[in-house]
C-alpha atoms as a PDB file:
ATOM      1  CA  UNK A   1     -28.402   9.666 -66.928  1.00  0.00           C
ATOM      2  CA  UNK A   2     -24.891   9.397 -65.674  1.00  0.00           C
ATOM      3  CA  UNK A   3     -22.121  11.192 -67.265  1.00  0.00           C
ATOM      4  CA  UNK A   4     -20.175   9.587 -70.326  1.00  0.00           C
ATOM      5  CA  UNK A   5     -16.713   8.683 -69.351  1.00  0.00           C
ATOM      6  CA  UNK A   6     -14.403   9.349 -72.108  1.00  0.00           C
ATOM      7  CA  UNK A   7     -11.015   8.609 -72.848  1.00  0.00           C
ATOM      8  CA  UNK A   8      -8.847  10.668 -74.427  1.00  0.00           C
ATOM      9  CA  UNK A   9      -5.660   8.313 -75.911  1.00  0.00           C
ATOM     10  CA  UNK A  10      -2.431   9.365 -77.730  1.00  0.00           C
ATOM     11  CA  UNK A  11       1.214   8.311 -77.820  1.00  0.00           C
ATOM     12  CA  UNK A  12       4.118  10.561 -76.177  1.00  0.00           C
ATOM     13  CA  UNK A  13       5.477  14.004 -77.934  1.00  0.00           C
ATOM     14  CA  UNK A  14       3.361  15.830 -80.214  1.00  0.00           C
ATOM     15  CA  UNK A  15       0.074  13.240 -80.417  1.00  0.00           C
ATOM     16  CA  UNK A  16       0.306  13.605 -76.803  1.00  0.00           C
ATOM     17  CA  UNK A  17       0.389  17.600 -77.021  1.00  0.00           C
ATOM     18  CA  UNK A  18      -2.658  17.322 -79.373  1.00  0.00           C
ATOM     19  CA  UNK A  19      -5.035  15.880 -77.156  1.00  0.00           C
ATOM     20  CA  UNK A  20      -3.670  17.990 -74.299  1.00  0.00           C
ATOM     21  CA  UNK A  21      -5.161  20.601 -76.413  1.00  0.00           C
ATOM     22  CA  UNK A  22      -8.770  19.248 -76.071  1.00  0.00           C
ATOM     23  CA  UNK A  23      -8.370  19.711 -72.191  1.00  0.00           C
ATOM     24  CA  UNK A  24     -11.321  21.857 -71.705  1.00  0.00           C
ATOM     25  CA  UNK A  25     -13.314  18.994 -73.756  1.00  0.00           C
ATOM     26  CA  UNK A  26     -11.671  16.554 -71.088  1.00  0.00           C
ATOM     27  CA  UNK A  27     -13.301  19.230 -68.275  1.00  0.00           C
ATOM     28  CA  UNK A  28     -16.979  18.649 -69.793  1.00  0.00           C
ATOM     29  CA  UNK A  29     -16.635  14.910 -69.142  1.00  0.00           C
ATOM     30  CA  UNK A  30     -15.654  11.848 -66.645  1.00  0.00           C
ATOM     31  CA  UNK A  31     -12.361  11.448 -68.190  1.00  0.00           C
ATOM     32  CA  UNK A  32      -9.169   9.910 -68.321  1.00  0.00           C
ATOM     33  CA  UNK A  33      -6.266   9.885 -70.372  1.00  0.00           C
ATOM     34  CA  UNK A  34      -3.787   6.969 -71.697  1.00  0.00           C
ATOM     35  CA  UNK A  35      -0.840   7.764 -73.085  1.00  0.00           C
ATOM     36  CA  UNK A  36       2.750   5.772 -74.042  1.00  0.00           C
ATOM     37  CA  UNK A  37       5.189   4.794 -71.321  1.00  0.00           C
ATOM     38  CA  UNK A  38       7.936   7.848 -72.716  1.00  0.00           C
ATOM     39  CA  UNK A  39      10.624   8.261 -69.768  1.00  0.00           C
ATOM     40  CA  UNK A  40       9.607  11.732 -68.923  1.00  0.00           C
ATOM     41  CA  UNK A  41       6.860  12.266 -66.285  1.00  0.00           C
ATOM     42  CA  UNK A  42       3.022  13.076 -67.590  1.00  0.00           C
ATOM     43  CA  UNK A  43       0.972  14.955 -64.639  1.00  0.00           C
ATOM     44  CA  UNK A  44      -2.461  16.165 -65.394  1.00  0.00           C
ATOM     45  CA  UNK A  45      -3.740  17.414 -62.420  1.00  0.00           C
ATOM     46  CA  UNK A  46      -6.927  15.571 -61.829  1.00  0.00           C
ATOM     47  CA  UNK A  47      -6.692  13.425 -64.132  1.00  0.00           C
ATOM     48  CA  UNK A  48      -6.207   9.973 -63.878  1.00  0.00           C
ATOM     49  CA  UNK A  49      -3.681   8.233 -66.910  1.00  0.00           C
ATOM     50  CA  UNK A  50      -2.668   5.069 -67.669  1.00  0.00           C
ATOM     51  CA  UNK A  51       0.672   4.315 -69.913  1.00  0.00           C
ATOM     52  CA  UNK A  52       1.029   1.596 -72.473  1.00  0.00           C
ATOM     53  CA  UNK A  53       4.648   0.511 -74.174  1.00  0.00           C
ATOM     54  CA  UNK A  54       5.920   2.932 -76.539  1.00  0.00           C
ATOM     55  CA  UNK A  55       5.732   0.979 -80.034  1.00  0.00           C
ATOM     56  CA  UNK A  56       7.928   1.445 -83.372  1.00  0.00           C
ATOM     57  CA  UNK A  57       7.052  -1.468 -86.137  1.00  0.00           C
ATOM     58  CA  UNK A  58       9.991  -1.308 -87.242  1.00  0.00           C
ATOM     59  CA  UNK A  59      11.490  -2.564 -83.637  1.00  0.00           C
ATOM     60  CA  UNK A  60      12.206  -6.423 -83.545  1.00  0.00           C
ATOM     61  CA  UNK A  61      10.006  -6.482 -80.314  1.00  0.00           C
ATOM     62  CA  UNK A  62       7.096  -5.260 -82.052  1.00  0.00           C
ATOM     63  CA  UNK A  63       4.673  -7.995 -81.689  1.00  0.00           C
ATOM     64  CA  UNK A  64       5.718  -8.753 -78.098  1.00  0.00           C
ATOM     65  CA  UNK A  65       4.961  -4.688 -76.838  1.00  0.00           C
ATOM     66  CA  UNK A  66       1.808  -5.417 -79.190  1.00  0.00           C
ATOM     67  CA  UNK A  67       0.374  -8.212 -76.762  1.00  0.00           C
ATOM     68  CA  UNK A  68       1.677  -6.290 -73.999  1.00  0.00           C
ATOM     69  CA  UNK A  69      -0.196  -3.401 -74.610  1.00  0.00           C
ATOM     70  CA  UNK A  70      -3.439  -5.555 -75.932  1.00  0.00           C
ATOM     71  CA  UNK A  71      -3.188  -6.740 -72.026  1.00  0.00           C
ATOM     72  CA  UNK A  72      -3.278  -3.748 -70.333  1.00  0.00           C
ATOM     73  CA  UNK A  73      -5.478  -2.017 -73.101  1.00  0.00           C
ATOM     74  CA  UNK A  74      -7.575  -4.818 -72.038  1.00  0.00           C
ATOM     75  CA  UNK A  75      -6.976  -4.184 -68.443  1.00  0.00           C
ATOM     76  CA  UNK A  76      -7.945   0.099 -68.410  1.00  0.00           C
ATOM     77  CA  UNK A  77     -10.603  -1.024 -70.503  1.00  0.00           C
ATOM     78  CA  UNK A  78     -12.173  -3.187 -67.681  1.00  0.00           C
ATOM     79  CA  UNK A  79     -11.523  -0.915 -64.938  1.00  0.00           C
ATOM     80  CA  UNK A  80     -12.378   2.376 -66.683  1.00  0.00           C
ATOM     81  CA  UNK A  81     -15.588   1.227 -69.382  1.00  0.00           C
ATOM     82  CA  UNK A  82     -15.088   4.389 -71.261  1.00  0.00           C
ATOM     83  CA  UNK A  83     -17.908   5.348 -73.905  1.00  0.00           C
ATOM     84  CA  UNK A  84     -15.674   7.100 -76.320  1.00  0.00           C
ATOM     85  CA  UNK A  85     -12.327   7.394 -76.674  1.00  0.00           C
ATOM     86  CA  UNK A  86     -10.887  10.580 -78.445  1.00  0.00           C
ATOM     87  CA  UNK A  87      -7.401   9.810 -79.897  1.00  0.00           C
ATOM     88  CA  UNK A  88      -4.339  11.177 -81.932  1.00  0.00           C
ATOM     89  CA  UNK A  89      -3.101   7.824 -82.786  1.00  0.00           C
ATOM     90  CA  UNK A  90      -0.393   6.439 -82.630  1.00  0.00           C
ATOM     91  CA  UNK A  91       0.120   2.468 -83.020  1.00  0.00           C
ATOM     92  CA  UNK A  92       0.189   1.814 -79.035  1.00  0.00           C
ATOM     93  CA  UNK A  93      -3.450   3.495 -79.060  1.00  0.00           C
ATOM     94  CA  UNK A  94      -4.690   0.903 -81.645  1.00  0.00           C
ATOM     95  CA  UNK A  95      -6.088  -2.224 -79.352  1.00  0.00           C
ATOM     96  CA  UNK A  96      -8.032   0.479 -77.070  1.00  0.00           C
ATOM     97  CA  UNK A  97      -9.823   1.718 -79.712  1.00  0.00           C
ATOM     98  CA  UNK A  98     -10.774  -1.677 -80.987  1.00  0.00           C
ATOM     99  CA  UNK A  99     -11.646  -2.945 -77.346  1.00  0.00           C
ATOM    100  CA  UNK A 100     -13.276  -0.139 -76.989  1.00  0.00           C
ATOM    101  CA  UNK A 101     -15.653  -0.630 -80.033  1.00  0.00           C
ATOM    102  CA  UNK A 102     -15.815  -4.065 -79.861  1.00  0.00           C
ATOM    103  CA  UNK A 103     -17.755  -3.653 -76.321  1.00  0.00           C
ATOM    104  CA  UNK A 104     -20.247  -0.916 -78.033  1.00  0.00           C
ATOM    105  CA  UNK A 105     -18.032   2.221 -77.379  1.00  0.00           C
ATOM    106  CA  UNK A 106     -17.481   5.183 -79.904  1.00  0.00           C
ATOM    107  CA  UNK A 107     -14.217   5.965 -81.512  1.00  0.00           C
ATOM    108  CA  UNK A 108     -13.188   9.722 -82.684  1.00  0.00           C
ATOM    109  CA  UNK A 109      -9.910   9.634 -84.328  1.00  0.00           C
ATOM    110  CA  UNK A 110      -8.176  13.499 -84.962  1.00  0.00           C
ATOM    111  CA  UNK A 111      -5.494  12.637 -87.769  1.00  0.00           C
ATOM    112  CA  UNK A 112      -2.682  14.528 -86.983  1.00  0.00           C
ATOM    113  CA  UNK A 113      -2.008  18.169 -87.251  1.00  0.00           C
ATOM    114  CA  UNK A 114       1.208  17.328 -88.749  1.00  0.00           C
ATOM    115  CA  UNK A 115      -0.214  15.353 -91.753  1.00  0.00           C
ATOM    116  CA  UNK A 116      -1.511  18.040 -94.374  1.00  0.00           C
ATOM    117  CA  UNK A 117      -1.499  16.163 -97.527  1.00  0.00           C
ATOM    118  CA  UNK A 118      -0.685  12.273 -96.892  1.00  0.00           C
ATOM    119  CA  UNK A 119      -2.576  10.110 -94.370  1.00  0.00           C
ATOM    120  CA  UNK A 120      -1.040   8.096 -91.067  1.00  0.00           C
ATOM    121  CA  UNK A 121      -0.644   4.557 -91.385  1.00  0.00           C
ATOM    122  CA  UNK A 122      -2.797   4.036 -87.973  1.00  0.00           C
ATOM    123  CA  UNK A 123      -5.237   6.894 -89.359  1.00  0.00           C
ATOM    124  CA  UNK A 124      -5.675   4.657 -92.643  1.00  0.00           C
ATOM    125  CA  UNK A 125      -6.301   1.625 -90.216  1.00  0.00           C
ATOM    126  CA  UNK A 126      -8.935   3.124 -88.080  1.00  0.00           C
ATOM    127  CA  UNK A 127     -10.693   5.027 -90.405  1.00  0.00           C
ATOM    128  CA  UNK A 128     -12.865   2.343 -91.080  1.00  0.00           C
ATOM    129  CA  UNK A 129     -13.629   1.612 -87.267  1.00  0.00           C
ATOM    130  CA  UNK A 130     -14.112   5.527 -86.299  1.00  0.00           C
ATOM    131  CA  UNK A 131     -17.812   6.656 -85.570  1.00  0.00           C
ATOM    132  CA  UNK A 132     -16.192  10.101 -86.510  1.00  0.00           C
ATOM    133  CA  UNK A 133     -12.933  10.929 -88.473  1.00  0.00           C
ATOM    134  CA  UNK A 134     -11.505  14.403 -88.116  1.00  0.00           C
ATOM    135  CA  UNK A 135      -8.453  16.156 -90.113  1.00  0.00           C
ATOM    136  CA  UNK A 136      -7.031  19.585 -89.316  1.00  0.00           C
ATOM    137  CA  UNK A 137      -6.111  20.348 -92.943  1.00  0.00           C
ATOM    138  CA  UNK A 138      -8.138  20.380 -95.975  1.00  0.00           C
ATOM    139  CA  UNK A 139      -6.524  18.609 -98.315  1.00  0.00           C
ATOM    140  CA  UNK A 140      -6.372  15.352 -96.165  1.00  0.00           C
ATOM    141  CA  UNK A 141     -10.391  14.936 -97.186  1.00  0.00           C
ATOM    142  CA  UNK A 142      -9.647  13.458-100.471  1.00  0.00           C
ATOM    143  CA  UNK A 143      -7.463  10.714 -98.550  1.00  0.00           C
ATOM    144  CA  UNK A 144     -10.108  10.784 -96.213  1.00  0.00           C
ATOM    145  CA  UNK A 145     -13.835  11.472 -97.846  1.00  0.00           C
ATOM    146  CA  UNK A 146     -16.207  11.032 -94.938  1.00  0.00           C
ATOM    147  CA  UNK A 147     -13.850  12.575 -92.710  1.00  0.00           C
ATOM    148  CA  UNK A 148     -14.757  16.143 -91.176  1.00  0.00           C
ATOM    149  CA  UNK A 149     -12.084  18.763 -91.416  1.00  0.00           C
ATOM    150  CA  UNK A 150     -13.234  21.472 -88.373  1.00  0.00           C
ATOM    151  CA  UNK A 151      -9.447  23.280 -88.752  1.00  0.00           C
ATOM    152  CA  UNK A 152      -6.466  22.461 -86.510  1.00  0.00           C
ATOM    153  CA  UNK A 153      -7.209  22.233 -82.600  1.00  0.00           C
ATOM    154  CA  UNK A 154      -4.169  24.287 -81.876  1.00  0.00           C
END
């Protein structure tokens, strides 16, 4: 049986540092990583990445850096086929995790470490798409109930 391929997706700053954490994880599997488009350079030795448009909803170009990144979400899907995709959010990650579950793939979402008591808008979204659900603090199960809490990954 061949390897899984994974994907392991997150937006720039501290998302992005999150799922860097999981890099022996990345190590057990064919992987590759998609982050956000951030103006400072992201080099993961052997590793390849993709970038997507950074997003902020509250931007009046929203909807257009949506499509945009639907497109090439659609586009790394194609090329890459993960299985999985492992993510920290944020909103940019959002139509790769649907793609990806739409063509059969599994989706683990990791809210963020940064949460402890109040949920993310994009972890409230794709809680009900995500085959597992993990928080790194406690309390963030009774926003979450069939989430896992396994501590923080730092």
């Amino acid at each position: 049986m061949p390897a899984k391929k994974v994907c392991f997706a997150a937006s720039s700053g501290g998302h992005f540092e999150q799922i860097m954490m999981l890099k022996d994880l990345m190590d057990s599997y064919d992987s590759f990583i998609v982050t956000e488009e951030a103006g400072f350079k992201v080099d993961v030795p052997g590793r390849k990445c993709y970038f997507l448009g950074q997003v902020n909803r509250r931007e009046r170009a929203f909807p257009l850096i949506m499509l945009k990144d639907l497109a090439a979400s659609l586009k790394i899907y194609f090329k890459e086929r993960p299985d999985a995709v492992v993510t920290t959010g944020v909103l940019a990650m959002i139509p790769l995790c649907l793609i990806t579950k739409l063509f059969g793939g599994k989706l683990i979402y990791i809210e963020s470490f940064a949460k402890v008591k109040t949920p993310t808008k994009t972890g409230r979204f794709l809680y009900r798409f995500a085959d597992k659900f993990y928080v790194q603090w406690p309390e963030l199960l009774k926003a979450y109930p069939k989430a896992e809490y396994l501590g923080g990954i730092y």
